[in-house]
C-alpha atoms as a PDB file:
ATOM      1  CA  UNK A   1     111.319  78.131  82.106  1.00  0.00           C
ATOM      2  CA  UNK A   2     110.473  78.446  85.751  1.00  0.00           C
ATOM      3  CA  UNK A   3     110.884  81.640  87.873  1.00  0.00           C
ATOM      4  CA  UNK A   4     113.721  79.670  89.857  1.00  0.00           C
ATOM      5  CA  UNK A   5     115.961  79.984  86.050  1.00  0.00           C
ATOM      6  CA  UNK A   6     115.247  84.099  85.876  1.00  0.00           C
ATOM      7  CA  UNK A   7     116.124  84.490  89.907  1.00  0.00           C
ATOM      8  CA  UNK A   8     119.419  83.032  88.520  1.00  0.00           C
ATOM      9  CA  UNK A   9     119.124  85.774  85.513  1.00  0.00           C
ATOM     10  CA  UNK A  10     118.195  88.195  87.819  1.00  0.00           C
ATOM     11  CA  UNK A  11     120.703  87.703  89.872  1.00  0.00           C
ATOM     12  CA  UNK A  12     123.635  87.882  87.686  1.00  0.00           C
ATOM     13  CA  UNK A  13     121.993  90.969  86.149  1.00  0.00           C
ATOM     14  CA  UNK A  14     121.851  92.933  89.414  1.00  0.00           C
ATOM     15  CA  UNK A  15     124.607  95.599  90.107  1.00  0.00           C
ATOM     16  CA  UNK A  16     126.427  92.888  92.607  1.00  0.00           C
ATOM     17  CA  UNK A  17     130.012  91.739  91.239  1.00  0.00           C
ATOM     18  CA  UNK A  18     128.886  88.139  91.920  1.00  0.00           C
ATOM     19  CA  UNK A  19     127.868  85.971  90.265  1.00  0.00           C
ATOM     20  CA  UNK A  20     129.902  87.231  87.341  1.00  0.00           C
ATOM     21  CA  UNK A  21     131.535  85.758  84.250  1.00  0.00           C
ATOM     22  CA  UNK A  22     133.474  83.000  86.335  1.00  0.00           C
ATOM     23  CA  UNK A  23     129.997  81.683  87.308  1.00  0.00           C
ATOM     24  CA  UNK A  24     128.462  82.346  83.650  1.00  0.00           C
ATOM     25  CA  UNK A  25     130.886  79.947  82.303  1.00  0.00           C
ATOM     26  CA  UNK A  26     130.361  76.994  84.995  1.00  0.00           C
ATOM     27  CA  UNK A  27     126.636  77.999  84.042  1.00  0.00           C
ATOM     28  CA  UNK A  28     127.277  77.488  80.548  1.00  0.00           C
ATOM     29  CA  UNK A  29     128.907  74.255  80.980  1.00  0.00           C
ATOM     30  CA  UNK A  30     126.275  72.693  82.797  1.00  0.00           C
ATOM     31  CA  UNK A  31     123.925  74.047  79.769  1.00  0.00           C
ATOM     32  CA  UNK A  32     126.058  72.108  77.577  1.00  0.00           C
ATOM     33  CA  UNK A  33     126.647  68.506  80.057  1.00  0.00           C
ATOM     34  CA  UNK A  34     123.060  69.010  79.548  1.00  0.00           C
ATOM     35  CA  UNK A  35     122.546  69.015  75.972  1.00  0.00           C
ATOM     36  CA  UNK A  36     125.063  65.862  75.575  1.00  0.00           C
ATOM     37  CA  UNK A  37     123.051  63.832  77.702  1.00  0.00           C
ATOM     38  CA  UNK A  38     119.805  64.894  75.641  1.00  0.00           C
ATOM     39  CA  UNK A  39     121.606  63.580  72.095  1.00  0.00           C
ATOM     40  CA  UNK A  40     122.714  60.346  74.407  1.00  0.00           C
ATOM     41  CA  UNK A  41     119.685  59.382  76.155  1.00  0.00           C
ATOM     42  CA  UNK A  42     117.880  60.110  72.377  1.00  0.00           C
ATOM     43  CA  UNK A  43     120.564  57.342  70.851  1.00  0.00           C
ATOM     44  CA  UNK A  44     120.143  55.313  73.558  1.00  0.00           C
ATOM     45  CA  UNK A  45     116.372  55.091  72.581  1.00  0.00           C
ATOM     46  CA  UNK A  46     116.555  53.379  69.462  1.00  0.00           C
ATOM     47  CA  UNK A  47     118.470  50.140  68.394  1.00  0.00           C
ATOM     48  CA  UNK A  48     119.000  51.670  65.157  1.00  0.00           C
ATOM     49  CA  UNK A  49     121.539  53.984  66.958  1.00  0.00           C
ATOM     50  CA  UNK A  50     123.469  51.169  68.578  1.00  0.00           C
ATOM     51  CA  UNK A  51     126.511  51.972  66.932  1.00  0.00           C
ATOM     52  CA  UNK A  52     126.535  54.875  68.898  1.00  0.00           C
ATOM     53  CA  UNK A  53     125.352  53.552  72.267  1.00  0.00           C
ATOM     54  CA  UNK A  54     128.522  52.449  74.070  1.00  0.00           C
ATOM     55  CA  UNK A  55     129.614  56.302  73.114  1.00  0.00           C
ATOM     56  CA  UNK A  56     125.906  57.396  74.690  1.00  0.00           C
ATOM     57  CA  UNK A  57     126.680  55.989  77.699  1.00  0.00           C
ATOM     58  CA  UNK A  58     130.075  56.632  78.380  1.00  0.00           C
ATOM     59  CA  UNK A  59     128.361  60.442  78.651  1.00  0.00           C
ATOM     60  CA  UNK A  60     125.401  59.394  80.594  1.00  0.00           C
ATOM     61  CA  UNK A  61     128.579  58.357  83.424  1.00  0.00           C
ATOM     62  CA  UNK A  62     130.407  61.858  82.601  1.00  0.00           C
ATOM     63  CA  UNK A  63     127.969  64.385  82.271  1.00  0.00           C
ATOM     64  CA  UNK A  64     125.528  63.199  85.336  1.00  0.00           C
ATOM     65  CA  UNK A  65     127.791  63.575  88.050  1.00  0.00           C
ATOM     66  CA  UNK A  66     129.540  66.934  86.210  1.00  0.00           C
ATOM     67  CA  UNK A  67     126.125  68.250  85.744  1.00  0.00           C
ATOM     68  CA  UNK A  68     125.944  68.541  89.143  1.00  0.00           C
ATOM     69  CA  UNK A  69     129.378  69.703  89.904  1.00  0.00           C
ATOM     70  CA  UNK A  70     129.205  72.978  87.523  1.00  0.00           C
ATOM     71  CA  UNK A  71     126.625  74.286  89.809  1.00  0.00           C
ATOM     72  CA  UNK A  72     128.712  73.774  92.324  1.00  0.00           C
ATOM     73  CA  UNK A  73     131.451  75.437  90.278  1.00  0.00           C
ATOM     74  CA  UNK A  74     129.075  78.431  90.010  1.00  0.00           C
ATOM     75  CA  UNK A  75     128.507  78.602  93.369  1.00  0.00           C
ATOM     76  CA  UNK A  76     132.113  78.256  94.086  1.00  0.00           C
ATOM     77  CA  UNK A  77     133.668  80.874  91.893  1.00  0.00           C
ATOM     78  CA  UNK A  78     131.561  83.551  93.648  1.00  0.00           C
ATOM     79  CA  UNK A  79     132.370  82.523  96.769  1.00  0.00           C
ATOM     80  CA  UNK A  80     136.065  82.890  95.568  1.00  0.00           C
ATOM     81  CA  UNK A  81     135.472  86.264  94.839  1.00  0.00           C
ATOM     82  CA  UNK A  82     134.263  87.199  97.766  1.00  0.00           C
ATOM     83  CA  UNK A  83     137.198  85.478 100.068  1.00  0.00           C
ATOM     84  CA  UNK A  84     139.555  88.223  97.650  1.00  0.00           C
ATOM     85  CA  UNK A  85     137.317  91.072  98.559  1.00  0.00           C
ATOM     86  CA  UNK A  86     137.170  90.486 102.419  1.00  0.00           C
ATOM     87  CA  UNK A  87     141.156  89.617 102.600  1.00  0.00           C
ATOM     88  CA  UNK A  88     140.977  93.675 100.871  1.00  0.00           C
ATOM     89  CA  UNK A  89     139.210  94.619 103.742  1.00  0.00           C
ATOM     90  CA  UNK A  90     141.410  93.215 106.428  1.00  0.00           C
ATOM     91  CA  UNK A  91     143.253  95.835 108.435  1.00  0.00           C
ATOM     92  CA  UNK A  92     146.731  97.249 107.886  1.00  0.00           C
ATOM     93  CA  UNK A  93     147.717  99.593 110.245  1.00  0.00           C
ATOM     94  CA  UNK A  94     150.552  97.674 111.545  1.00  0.00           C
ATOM     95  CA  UNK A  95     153.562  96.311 110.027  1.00  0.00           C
ATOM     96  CA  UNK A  96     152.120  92.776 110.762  1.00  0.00           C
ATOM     97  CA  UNK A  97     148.936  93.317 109.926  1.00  0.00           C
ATOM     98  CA  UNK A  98     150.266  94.357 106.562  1.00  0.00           C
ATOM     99  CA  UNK A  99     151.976  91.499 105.909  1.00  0.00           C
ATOM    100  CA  UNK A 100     149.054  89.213 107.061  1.00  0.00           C
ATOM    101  CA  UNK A 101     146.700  91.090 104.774  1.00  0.00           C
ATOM    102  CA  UNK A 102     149.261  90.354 101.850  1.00  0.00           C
ATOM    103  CA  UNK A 103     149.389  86.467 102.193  1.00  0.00           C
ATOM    104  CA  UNK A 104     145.804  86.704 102.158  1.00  0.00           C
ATOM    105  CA  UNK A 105     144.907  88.814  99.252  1.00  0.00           C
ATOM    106  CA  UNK A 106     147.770  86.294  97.331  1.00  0.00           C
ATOM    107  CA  UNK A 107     146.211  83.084  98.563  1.00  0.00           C
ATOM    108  CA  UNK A 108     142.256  84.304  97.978  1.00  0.00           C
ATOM    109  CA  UNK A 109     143.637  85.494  94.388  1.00  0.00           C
ATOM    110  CA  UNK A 110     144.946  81.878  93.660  1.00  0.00           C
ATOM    111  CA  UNK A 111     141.843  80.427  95.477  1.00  0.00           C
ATOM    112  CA  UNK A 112     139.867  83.057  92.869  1.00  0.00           C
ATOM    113  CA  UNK A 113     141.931  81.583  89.777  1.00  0.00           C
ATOM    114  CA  UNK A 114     141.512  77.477  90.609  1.00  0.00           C
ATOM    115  CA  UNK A 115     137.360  78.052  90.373  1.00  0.00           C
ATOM    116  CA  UNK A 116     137.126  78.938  86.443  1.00  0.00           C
ATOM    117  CA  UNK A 117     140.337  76.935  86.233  1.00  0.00           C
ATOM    118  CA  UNK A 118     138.223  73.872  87.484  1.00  0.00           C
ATOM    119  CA  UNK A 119     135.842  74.987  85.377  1.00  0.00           C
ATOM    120  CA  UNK A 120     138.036  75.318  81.748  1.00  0.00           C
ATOM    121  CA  UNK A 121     139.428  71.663  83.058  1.00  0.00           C
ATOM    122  CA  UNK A 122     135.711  70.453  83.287  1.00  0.00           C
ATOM    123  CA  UNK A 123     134.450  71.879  79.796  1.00  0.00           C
ATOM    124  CA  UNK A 124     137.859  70.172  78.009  1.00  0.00           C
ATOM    125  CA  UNK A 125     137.367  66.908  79.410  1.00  0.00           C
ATOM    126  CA  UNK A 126     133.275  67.151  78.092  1.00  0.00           C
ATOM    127  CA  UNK A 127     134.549  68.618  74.534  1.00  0.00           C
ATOM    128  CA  UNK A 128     137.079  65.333  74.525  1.00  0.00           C
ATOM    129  CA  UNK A 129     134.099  63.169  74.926  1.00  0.00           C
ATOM    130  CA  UNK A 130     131.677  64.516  72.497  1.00  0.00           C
ATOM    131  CA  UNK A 131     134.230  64.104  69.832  1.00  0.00           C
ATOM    132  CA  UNK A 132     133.554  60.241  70.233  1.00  0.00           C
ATOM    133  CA  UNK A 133     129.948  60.920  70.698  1.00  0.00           C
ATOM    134  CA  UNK A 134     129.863  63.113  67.492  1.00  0.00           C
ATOM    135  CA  UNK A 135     131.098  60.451  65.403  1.00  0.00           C
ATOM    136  CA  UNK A 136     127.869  57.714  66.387  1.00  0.00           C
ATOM    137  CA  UNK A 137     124.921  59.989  68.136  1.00  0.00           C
ATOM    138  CA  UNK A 138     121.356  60.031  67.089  1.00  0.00           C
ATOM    139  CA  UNK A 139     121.860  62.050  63.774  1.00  0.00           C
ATOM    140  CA  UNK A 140     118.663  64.066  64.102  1.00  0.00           C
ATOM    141  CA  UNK A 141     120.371  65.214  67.203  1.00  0.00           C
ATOM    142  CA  UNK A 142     123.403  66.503  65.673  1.00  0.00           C
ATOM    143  CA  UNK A 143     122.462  70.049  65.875  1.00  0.00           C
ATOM    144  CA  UNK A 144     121.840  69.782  69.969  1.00  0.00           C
ATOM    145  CA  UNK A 145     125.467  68.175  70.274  1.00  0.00           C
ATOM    146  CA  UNK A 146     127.102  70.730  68.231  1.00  0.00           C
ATOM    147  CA  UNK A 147     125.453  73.317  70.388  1.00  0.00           C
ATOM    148  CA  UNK A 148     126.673  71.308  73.504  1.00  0.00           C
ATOM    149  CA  UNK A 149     130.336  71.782  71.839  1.00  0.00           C
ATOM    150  CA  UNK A 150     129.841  75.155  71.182  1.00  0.00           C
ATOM    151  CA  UNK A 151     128.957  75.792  74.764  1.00  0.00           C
ATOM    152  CA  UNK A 152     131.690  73.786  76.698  1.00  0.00           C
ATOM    153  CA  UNK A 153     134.385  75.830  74.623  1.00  0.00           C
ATOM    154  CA  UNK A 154     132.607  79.203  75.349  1.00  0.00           C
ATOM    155  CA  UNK A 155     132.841  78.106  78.936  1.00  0.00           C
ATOM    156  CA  UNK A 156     136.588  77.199  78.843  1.00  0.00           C
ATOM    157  CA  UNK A 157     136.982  80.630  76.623  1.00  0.00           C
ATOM    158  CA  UNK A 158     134.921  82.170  79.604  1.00  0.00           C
ATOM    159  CA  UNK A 159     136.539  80.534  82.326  1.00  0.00           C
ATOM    160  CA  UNK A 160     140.026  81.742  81.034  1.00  0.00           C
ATOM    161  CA  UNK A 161     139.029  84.906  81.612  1.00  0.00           C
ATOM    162  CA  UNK A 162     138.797  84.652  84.541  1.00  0.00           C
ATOM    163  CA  UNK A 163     141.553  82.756  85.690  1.00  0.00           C
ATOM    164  CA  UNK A 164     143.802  85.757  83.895  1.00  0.00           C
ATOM    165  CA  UNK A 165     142.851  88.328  85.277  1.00  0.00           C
ATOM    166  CA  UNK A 166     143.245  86.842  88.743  1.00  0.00           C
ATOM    167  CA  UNK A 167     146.496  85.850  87.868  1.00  0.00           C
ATOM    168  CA  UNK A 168     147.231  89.271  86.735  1.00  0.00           C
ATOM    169  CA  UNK A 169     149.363  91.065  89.088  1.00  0.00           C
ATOM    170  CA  UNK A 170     150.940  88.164  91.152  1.00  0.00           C
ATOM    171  CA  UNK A 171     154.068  85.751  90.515  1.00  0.00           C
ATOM    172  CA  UNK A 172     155.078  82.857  91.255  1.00  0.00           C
ATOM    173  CA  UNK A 173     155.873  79.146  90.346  1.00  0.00           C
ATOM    174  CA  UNK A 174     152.161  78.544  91.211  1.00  0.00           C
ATOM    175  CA  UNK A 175     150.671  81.348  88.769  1.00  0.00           C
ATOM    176  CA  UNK A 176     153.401  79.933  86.060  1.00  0.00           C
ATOM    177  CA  UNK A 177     151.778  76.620  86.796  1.00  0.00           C
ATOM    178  CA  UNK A 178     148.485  78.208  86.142  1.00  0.00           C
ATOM    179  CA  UNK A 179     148.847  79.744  83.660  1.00  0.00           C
ATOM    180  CA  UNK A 180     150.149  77.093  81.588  1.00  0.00           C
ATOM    181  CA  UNK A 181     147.133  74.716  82.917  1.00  0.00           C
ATOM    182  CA  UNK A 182     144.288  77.219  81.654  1.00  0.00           C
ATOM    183  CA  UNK A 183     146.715  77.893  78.256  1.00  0.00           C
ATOM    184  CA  UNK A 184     146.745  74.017  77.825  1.00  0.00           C
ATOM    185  CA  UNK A 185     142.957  73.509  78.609  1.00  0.00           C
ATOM    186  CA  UNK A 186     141.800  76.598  76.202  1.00  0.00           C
ATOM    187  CA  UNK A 187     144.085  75.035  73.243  1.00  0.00           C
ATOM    188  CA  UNK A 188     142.849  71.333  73.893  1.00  0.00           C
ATOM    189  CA  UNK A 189     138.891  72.500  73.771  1.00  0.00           C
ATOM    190  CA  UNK A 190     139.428  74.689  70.839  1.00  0.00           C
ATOM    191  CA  UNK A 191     141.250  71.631  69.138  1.00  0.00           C
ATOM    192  CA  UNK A 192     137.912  69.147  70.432  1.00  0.00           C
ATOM    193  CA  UNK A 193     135.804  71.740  69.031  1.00  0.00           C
ATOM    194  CA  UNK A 194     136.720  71.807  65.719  1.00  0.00           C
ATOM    195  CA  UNK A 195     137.197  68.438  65.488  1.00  0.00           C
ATOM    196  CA  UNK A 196     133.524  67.990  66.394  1.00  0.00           C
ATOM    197  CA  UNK A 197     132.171  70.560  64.238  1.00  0.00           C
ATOM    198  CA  UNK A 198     134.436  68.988  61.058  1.00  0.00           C
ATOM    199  CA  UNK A 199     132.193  65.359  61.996  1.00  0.00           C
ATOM    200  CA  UNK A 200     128.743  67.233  62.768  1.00  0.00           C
ATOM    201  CA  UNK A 201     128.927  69.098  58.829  1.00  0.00           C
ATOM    202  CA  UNK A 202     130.589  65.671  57.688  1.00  0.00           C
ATOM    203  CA  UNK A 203     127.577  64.160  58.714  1.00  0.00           C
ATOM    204  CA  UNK A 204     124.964  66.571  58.123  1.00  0.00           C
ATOM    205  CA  UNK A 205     126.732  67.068  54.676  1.00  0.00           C
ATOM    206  CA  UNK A 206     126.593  71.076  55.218  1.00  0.00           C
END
């Protein structure tokens, strides 16, 4: 672990609002894209894993790219944050600038929910995937892809968080729309979770 990893530590530690949970869980999915493409690229290395190759590299293509784009996510979240605390401090002394300041606290707050949402979206689609990869990975990594699972669902439990709390004191088609796309993306990696633990103690025979 490099000092580059404890800036990041550091950082979230500080007494700063951001980065904050929304950027913890995008954090913790890129942890876990990067644990599934350990337990691929180690069945990938021998033939006696073939079975569980095609499976391997179907998350080689997913979790490269969305490696990469749950930094971004990180990134992204806290800048969301901060677009909802400088629409707060836009003035409103007149009538119009009240109204102005409104439509912009609403559409940062929505901006503010779609970052963890991205990011709950994100950790279901990797959960999905390691249910095939569970079934035919490397089984001396087993342990590494369970931990994988267990981190994509604490970053859609994370993310949804996040996205509530946003959504909190607004209305709207759009926040009902929300809300049932972070309610559907929580109950779908919970689902992929278990499903994956149930194979990983199958095959570990725990």
């Amino acid at each position: 672990m490099n000092d580059g990893y404890m800036d990041v530590l550091r950082s979230i530690a500080s007494s700063e609002p951001t980065p904050g949970g929304g950027s913890v869980a995008a954090l913790s999915l890129a942890h876990a894209h990067s644990l599934s493409l350990m337990v691929a690229r180690l069945t990938l290395a021998k033939e006696k894993w073939v079975e569980g190759h095609d499976a391997a590299k179907a998350t080689i293509e997913l979790s490269e790219p969305a490696l990469e784009e749950a930094i971004l996510l990180a990134i992204s979240d806290s800048e969301a944050f901060e677009s909802v605390m400088s629409a707060y401090r836009l003035p409103k002394e007149t009538e119009d600038e009240k109204k102005q300041r409104s439509e912009e606290i609403r559409n940062a707050t929505i901006g503010a929910a779609l970052a963890p949402l991205n990011t709950a979206s994100s950790a279901q689609k990797l959960l999905s995937n390691l249910e095939k990869q569970s079934a035919s990975c490397n089984p001396n990594a087993l342990t590494d892809l369970a931990s994988a699972s267990e981190m994509a669902l604490s970053a859609a439990k994370i993310a949804s968080l996040n996205v509530r709390i946003n959504l909190e004191y607004i209305e709207g088609e759009d926040v009902d729309l929300l809300t049932s796309k972070i309610n559907t993306a929580v109950e779908q990696s919970i689902k992929s979770a278990n499903i994956v633990a149930l194979m990983v103690n199958k095959r570990l025979e725990w």
